[in-house]
N, C-alpha and C. Protein backbone atom coordinates (compact mmCIF):
# COMPACT_ATOMS: atom_id res chain seq x y z
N UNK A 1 90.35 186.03 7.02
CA UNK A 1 89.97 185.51 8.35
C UNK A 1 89.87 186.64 9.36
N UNK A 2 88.77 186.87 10.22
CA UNK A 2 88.38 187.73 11.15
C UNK A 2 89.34 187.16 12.36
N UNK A 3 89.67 187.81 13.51
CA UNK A 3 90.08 187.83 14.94
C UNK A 3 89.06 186.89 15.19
N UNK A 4 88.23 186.56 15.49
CA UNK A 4 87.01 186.15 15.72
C UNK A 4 87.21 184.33 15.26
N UNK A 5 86.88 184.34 13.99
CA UNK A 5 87.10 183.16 13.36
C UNK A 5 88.75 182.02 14.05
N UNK A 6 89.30 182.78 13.61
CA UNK A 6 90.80 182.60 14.15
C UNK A 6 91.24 181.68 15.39
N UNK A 7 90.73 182.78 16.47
CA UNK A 7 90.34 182.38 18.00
C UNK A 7 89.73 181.44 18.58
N UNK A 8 88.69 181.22 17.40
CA UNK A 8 87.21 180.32 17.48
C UNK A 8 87.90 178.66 16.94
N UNK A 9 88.95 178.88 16.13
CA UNK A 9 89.23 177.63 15.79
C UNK A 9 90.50 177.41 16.68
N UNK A 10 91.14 178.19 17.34
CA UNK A 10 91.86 178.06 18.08
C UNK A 10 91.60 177.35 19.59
N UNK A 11 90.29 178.00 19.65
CA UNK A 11 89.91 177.45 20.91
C UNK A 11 89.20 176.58 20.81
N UNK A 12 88.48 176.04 19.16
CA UNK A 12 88.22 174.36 19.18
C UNK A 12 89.33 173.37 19.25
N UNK A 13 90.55 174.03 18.78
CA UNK A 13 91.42 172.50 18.83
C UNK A 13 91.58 173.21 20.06
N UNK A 14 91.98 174.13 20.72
CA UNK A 14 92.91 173.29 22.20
C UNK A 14 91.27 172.02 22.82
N UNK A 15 90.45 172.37 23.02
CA UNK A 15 88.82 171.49 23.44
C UNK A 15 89.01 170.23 22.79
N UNK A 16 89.97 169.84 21.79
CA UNK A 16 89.81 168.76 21.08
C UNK A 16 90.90 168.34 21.55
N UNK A 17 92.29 168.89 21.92
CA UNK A 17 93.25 168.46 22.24
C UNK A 17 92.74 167.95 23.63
N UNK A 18 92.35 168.56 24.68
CA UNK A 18 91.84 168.80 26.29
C UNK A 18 90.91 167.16 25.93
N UNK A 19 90.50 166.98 25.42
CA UNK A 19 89.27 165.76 24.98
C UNK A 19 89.95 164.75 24.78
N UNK A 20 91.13 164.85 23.91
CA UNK A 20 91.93 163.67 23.68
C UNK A 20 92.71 163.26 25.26
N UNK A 21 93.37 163.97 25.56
CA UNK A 21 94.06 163.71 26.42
C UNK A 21 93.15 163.13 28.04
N UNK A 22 91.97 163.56 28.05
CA UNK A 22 91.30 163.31 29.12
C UNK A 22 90.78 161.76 28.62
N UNK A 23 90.14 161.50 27.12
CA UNK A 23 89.67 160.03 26.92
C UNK A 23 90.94 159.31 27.21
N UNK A 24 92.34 159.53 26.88
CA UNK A 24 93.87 158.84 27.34
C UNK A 24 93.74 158.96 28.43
N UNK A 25 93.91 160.22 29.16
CA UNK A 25 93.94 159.22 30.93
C UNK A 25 93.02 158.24 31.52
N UNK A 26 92.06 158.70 30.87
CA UNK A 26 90.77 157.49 31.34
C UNK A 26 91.07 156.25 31.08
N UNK A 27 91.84 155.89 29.66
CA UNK A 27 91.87 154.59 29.18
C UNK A 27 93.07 154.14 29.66
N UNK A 28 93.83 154.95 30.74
CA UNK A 28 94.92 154.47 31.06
C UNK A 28 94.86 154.22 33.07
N UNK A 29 93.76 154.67 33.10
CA UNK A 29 93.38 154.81 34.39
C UNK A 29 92.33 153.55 34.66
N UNK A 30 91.75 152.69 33.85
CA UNK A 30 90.94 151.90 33.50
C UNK A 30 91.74 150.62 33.55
């Protein structure tokens, strides 16, 4: 695994985490 690769999936889950949590406040704000 490259620095690169690594980072890249790192910074898809936090975007997936950030996604979850924003569709939850919505559905809790609703």
């Amino acid at each position: 695994l490259s620095i690169d690769e690594l980072s890249r999936k790192k910074l898809d889950l936090t975007a997936e985490e950030l996604t979850e949590e924003k569709a939850l406040a919505y559905s809790c704000l609703s």
